[in-house]
C-alpha atoms as a PDB file:
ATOM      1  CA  UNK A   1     -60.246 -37.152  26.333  1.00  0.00           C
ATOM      2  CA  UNK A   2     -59.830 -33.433  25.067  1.00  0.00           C
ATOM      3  CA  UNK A   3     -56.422 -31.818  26.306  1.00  0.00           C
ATOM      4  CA  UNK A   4     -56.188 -28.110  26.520  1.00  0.00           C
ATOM      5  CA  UNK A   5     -53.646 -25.373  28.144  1.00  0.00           C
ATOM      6  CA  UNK A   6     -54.433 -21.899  29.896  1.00  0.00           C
ATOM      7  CA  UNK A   7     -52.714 -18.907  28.341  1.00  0.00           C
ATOM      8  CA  UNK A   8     -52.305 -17.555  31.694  1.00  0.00           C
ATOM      9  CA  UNK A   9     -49.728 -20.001  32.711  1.00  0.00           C
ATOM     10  CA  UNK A  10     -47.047 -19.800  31.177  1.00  0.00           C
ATOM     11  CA  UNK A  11     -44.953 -16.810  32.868  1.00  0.00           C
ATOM     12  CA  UNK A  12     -42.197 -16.414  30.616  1.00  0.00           C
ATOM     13  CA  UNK A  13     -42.327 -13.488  27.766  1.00  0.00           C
ATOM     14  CA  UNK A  14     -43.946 -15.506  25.086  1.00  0.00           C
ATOM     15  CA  UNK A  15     -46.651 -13.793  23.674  1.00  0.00           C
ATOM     16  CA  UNK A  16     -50.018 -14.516  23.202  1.00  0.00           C
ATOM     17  CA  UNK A  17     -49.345 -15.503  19.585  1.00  0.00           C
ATOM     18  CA  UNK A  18     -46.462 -17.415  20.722  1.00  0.00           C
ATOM     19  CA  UNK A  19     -48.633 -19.536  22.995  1.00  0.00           C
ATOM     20  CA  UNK A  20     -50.844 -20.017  20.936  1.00  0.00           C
ATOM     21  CA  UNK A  21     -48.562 -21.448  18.315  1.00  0.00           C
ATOM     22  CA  UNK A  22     -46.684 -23.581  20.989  1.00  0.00           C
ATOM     23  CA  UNK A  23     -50.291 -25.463  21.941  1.00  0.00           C
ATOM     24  CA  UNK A  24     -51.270 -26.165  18.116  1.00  0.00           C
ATOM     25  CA  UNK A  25     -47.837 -27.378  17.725  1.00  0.00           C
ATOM     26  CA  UNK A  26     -48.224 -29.566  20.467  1.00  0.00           C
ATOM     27  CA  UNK A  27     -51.217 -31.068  18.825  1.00  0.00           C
ATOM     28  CA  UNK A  28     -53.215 -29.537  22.041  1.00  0.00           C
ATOM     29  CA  UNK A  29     -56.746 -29.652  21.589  1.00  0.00           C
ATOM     30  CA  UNK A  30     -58.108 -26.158  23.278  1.00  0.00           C
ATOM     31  CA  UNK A  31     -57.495 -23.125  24.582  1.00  0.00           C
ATOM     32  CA  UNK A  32     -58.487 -21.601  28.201  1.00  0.00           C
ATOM     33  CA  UNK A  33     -58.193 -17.922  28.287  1.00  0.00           C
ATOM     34  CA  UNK A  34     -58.655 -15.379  31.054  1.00  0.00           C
ATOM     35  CA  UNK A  35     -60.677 -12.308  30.625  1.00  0.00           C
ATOM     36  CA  UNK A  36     -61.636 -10.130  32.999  1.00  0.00           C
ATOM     37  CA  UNK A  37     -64.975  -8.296  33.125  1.00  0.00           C
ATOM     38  CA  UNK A  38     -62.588  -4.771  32.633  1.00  0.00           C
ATOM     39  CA  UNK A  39     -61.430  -5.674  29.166  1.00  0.00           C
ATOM     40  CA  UNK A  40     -63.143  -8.541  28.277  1.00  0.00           C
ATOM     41  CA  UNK A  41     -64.729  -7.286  24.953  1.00  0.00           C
ATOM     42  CA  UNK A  42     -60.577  -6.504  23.728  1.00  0.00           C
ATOM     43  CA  UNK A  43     -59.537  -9.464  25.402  1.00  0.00           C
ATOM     44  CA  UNK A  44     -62.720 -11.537  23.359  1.00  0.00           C
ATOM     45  CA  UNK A  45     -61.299 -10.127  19.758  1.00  0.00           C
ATOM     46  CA  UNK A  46     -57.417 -10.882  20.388  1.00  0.00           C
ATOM     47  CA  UNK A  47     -58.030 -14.515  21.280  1.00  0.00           C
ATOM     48  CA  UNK A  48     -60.774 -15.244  18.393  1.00  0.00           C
ATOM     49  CA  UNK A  49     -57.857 -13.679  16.101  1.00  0.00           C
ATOM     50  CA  UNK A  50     -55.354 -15.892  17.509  1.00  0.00           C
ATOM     51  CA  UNK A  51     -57.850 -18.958  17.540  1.00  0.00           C
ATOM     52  CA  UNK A  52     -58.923 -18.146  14.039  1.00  0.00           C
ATOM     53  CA  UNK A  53     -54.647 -17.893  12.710  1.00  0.00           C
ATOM     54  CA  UNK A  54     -53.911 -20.986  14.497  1.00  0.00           C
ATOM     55  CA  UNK A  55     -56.953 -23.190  13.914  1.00  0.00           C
ATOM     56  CA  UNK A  56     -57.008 -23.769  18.066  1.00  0.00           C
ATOM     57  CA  UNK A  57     -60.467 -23.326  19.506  1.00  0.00           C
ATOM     58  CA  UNK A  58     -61.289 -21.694  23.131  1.00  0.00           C
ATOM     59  CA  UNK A  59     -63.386 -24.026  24.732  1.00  0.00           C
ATOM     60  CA  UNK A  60     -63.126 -22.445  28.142  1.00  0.00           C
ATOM     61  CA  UNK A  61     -62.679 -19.278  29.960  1.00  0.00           C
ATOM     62  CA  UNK A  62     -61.774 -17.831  33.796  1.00  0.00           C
ATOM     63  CA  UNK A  63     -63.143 -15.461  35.278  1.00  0.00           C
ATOM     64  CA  UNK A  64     -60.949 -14.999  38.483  1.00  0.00           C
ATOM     65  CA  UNK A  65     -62.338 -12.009  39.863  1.00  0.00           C
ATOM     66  CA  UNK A  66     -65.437 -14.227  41.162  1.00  0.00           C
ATOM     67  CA  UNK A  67     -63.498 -15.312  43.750  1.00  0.00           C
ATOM     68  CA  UNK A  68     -63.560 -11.966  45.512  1.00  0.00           C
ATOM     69  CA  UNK A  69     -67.275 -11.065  45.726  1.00  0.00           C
ATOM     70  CA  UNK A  70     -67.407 -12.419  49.530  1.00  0.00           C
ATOM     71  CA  UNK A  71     -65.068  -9.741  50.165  1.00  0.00           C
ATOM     72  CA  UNK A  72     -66.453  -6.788  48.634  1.00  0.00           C
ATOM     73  CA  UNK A  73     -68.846  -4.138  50.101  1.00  0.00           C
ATOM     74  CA  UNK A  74     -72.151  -5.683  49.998  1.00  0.00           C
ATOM     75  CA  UNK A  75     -73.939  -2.231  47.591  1.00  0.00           C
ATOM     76  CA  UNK A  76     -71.234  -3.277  45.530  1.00  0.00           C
ATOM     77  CA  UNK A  77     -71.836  -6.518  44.793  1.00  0.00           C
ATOM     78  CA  UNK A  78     -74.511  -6.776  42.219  1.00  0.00           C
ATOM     79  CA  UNK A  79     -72.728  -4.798  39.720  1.00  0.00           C
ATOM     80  CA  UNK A  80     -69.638  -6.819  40.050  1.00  0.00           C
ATOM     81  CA  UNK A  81     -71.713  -9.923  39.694  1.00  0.00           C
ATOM     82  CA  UNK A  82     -73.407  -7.938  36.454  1.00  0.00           C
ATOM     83  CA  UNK A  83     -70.089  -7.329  35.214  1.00  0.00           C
ATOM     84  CA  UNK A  84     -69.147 -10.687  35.527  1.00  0.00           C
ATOM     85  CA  UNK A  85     -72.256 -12.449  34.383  1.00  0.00           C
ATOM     86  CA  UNK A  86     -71.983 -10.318  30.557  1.00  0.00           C
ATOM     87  CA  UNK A  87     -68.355 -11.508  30.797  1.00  0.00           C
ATOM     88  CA  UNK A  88     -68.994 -15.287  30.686  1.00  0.00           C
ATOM     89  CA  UNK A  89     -72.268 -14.219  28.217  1.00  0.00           C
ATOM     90  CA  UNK A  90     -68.799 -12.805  25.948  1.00  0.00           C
ATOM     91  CA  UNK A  91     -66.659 -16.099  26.920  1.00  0.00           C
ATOM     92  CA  UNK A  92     -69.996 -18.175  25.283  1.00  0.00           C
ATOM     93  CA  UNK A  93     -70.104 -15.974  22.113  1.00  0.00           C
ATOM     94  CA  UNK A  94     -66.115 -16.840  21.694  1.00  0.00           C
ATOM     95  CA  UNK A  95     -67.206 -20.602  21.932  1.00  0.00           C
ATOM     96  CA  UNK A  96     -66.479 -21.133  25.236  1.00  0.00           C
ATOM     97  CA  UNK A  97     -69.034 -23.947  26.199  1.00  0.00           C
ATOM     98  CA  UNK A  98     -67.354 -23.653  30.292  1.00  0.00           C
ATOM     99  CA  UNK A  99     -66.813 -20.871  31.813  1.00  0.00           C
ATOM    100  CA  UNK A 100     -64.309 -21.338  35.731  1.00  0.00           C
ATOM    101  CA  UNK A 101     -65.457 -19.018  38.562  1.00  0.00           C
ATOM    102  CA  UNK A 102     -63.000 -20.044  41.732  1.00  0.00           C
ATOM    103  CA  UNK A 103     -64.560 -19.732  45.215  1.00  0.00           C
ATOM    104  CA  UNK A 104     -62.291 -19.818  48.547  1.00  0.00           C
ATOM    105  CA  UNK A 105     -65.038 -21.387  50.539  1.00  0.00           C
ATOM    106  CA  UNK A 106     -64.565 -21.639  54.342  1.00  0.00           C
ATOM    107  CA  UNK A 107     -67.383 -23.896  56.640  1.00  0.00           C
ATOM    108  CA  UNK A 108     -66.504 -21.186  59.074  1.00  0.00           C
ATOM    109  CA  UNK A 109     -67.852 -18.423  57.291  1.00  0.00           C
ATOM    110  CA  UNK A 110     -71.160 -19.754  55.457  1.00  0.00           C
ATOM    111  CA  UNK A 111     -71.866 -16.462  54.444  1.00  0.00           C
ATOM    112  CA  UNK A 112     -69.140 -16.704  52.022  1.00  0.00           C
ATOM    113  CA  UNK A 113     -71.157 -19.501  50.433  1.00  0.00           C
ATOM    114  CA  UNK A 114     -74.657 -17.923  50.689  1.00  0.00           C
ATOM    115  CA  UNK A 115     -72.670 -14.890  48.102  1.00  0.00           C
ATOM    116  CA  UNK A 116     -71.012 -17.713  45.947  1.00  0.00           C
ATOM    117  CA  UNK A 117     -74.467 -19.278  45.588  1.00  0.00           C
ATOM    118  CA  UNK A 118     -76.391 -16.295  44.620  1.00  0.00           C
ATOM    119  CA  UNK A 119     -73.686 -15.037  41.995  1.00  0.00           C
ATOM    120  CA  UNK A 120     -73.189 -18.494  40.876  1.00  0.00           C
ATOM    121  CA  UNK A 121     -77.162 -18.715  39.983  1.00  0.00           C
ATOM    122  CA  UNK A 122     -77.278 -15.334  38.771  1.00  0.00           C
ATOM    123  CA  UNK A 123     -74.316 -16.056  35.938  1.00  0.00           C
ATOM    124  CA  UNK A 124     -76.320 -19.220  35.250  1.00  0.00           C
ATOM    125  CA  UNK A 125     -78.903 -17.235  34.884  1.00  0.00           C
ATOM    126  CA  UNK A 126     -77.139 -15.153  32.201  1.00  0.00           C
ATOM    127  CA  UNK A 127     -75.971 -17.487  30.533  1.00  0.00           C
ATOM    128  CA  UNK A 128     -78.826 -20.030  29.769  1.00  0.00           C
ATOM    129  CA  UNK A 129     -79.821 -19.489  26.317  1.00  0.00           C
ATOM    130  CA  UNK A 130     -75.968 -20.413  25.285  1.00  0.00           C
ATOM    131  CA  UNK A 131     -76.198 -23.405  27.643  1.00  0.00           C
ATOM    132  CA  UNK A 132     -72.467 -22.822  29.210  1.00  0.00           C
ATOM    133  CA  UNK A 133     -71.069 -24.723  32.055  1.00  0.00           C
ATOM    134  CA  UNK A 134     -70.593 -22.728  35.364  1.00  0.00           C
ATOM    135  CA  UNK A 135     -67.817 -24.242  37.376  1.00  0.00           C
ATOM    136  CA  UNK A 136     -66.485 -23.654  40.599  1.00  0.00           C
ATOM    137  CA  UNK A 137     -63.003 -24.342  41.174  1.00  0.00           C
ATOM    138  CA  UNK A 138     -61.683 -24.768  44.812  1.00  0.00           C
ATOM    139  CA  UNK A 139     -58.745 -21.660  45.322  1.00  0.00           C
ATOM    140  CA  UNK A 140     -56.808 -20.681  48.462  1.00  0.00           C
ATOM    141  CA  UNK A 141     -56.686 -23.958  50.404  1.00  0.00           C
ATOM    142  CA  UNK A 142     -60.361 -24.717  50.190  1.00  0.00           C
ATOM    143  CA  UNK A 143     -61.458 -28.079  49.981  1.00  0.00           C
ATOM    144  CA  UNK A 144     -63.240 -30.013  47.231  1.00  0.00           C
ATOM    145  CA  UNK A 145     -65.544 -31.230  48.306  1.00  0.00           C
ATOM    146  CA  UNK A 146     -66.689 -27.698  50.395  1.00  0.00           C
ATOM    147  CA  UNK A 147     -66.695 -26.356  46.581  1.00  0.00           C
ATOM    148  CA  UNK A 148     -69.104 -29.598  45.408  1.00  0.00           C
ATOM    149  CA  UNK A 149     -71.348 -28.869  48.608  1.00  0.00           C
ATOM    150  CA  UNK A 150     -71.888 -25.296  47.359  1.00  0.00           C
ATOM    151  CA  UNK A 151     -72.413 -26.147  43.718  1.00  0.00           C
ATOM    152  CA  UNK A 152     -74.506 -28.650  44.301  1.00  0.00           C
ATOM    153  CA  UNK A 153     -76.926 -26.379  46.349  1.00  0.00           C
ATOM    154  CA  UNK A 154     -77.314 -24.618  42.743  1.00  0.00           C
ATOM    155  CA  UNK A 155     -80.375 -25.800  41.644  1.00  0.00           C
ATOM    156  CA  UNK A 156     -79.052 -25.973  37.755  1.00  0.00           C
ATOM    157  CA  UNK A 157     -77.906 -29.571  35.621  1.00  0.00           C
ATOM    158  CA  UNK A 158     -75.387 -26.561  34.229  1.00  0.00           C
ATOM    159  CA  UNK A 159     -73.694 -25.817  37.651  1.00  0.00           C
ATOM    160  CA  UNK A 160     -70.160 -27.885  37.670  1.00  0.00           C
ATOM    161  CA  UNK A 161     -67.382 -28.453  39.587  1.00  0.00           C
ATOM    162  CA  UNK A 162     -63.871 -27.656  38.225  1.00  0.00           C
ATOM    163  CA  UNK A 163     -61.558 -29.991  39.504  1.00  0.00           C
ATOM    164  CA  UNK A 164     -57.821 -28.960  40.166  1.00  0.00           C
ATOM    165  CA  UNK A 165     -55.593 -32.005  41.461  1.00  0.00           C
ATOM    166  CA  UNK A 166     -53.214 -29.490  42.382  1.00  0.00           C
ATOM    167  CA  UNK A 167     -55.282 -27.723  44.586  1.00  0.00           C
ATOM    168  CA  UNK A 168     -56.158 -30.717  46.373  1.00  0.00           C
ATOM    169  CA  UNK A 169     -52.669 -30.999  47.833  1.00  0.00           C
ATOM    170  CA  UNK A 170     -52.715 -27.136  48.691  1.00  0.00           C
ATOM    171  CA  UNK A 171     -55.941 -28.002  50.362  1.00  0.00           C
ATOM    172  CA  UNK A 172     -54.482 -31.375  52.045  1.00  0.00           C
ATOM    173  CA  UNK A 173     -56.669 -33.163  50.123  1.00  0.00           C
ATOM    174  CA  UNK A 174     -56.369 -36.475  48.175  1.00  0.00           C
ATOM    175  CA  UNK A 175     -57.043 -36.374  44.741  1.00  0.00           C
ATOM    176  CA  UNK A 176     -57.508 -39.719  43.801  1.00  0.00           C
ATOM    177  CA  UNK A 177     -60.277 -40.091  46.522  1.00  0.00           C
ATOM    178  CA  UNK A 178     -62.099 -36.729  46.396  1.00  0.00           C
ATOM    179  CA  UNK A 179     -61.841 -37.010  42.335  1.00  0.00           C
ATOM    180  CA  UNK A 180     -63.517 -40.833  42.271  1.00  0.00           C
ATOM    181  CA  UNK A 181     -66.372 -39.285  44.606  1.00  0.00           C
ATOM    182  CA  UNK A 182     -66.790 -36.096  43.218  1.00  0.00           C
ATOM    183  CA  UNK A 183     -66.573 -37.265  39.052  1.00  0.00           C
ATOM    184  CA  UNK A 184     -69.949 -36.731  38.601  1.00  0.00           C
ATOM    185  CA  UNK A 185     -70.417 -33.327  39.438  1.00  0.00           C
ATOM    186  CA  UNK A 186     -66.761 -32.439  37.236  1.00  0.00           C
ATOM    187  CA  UNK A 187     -67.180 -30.323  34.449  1.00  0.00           C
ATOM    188  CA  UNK A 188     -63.413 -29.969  33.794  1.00  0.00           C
ATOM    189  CA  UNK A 189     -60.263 -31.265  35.347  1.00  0.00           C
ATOM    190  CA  UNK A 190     -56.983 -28.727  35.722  1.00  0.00           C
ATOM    191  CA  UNK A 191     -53.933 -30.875  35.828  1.00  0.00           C
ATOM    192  CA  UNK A 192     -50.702 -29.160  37.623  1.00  0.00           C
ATOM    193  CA  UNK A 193     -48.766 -30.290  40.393  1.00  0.00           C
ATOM    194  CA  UNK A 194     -48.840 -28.986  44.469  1.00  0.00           C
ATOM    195  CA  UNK A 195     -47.019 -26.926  46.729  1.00  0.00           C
ATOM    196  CA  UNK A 196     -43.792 -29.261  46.352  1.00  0.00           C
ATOM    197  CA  UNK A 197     -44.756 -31.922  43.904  1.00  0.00           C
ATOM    198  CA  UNK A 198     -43.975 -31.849  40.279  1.00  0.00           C
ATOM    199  CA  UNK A 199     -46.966 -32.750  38.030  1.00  0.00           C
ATOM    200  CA  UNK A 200     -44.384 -35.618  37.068  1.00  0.00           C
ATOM    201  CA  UNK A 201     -44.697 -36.932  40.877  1.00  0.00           C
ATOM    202  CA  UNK A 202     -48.550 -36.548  40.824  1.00  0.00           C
ATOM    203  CA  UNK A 203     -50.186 -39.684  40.956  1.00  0.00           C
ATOM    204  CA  UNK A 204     -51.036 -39.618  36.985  1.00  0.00           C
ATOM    205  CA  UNK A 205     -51.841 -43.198  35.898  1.00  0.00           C
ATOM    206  CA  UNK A 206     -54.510 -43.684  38.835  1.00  0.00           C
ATOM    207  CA  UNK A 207     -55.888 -40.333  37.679  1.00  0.00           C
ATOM    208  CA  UNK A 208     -56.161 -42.058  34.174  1.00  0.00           C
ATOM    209  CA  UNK A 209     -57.417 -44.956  35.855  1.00  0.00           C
ATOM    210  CA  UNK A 210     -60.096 -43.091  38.094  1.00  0.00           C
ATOM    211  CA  UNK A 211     -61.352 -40.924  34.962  1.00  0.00           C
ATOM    212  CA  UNK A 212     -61.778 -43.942  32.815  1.00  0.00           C
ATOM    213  CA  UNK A 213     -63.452 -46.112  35.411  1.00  0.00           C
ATOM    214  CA  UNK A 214     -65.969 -43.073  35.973  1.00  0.00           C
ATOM    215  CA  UNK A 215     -66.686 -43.091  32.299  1.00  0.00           C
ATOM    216  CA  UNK A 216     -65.477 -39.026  32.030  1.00  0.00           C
ATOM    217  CA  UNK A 217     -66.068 -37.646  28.991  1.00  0.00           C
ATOM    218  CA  UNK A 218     -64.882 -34.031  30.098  1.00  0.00           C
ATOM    219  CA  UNK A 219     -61.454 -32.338  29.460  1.00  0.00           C
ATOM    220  CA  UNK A 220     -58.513 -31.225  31.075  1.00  0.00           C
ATOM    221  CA  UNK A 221     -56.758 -28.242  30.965  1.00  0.00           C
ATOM    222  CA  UNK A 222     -52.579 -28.101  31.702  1.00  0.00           C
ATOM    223  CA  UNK A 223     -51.789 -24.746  34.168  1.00  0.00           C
ATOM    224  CA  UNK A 224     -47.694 -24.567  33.462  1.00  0.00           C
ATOM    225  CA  UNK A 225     -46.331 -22.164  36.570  1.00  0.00           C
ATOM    226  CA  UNK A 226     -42.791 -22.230  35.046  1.00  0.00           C
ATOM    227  CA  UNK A 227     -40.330 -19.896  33.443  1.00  0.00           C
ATOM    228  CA  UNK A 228     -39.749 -22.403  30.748  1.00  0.00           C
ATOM    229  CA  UNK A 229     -42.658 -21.892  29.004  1.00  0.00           C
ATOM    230  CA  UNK A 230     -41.824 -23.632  26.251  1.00  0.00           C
ATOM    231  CA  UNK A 231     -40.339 -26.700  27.180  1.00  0.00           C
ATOM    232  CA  UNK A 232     -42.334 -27.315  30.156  1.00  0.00           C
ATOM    233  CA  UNK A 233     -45.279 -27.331  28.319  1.00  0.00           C
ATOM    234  CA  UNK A 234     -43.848 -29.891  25.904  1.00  0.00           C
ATOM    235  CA  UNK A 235     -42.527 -31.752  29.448  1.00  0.00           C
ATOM    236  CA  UNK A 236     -45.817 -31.604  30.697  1.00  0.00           C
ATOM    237  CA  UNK A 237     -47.859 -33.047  27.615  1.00  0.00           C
ATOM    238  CA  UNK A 238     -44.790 -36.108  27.385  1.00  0.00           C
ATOM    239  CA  UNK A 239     -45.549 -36.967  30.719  1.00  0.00           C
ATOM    240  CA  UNK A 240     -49.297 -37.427  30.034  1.00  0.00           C
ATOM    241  CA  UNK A 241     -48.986 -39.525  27.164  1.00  0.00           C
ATOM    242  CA  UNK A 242     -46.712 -41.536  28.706  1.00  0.00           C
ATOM    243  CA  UNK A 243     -49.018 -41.965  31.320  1.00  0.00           C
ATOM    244  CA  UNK A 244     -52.246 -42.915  28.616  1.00  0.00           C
ATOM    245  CA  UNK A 245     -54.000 -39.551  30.124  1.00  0.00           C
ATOM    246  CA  UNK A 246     -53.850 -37.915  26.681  1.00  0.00           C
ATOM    247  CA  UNK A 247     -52.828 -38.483  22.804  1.00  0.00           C
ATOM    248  CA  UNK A 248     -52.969 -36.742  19.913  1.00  0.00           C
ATOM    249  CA  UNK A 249     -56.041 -36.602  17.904  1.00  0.00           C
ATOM    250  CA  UNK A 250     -54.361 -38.681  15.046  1.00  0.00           C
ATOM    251  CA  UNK A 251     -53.107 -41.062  17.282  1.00  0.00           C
ATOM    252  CA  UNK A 252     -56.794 -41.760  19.065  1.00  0.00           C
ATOM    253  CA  UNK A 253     -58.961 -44.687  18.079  1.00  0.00           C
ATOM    254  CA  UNK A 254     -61.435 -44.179  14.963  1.00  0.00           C
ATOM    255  CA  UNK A 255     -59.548 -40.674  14.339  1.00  0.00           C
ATOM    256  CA  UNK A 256     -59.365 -40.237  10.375  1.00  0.00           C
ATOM    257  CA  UNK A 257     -57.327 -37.370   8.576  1.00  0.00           C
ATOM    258  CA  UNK A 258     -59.427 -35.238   6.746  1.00  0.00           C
END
């Protein structure tokens, strides 16, 4: 399994350089990267500089202003969703191969879902000739698998969900359970702890055990919420080798230095 870490989680005052240095020291394996549809051609050149200097590829990219589109004035709408859809077509042409769009959806409100739906296809849509992953990602205390219902109404093999285990316990949801029945729709797992459990206190080896029994072939992605930037990033990837979720590429069966 590929191991990655979002830039955007680390809240300290490392820089971008900085974090990117800290993740290819760590022997990480990706990059995720926010951009947002505003400055996303800027954002797109810093980070393939920064992947370029530090021989770390960006394998995936959020677009977190999807999660608003139920909200907005309805005339609005398409051109946020057009604005949004040439950002992930940008987030491809970095070599992004995933691109997360997080939807708060409610069962009480199934309009929210009917907007989700027709954005999600429409970025699909976009998309297609680079063959990117669109993947939902539950936000806000919505519920797994109310984000796998809605993806799963988009009639696309490329439409994924993005799993966060620490969401699930905003949500009051189980992880374990909702990630065994949900694995085949997963198109990439965030790994973070919940409201008042470390990522240390998560239930990690069962996680190992549920991915590998599932046969995932995915990554995951660390989101660090911490003022030690640094060392809890460092924490965070001793924890999951100590818990067989992740290992250096040199340390990983039939791995051979160049």
């Amino acid at each position: 399994m590929l191991l990655g870490a979002g830039t955007d989680t680390i809240t300290d005052a490392y820089t971008q350089d900085q974090k990117f240095a800290e993740f290819r020291r760590l022997g990480l394996d990706f990059a995720e990267v926010p951009l947002h549809s505003a400055e996303a051609a800027e954002q797109v050149e810093l980070f393939r500089e920064l992947s370029a200097r530090h021989g770390l590829p960006i394998a995936s990219a959020v677009v977190a202003e999807f999660v608003r589109l139920p909200d907005l004035p309805e005339q609005v709408r398409p051109e946020a969703v057009r604005r949004i859809a040439a950002t992930a077509v940008l987030a491809a042409g970095l070599g992004c191969d995933l691109v997360l769009v997080p939807v708060r959806v409610k069962p009480e409100e199934p309009a929210r879902a009917e907007v989700y739906a027709k954005a999600f296809a429409d970025v699909l849509a976009a998309t297609a000739e680079h063959g990117t992953l669109i993947a939902a990602e539950f936000v806000g205390g919505a519920l797994p698998r109310d984000a796998a219902e809605l993806v799963a109404t988009v009639d696309d093999p490329r439409a994924r969900l993005f799993f966060d285990i620490g969401n699930c316990l905003y949500a009051g949801a189980d992880p374990l359970t909702d990630l065994r029945d949900l694995l085949p729709l997963v198109g990439q797992v965030h790994l973070k702890g919940g409201p008042d459990t470390p990522l240390a206190a998560m239930p990690l080896r069962e996680l190992a055990a549920v991915l590998a029994d599932g046969g995932y072939t995915g990554r995951c992605a660390l989101e660090i919420e911490s003022p030690q930037g640094r060392s809890s990033v460092r924490d965070a990837v001793s924890v999951l080798r100590m818990h067989g979720l992740w290992q250096p590429a040199e340390g990983r069966e039939g791995h051979r230095a160049a």
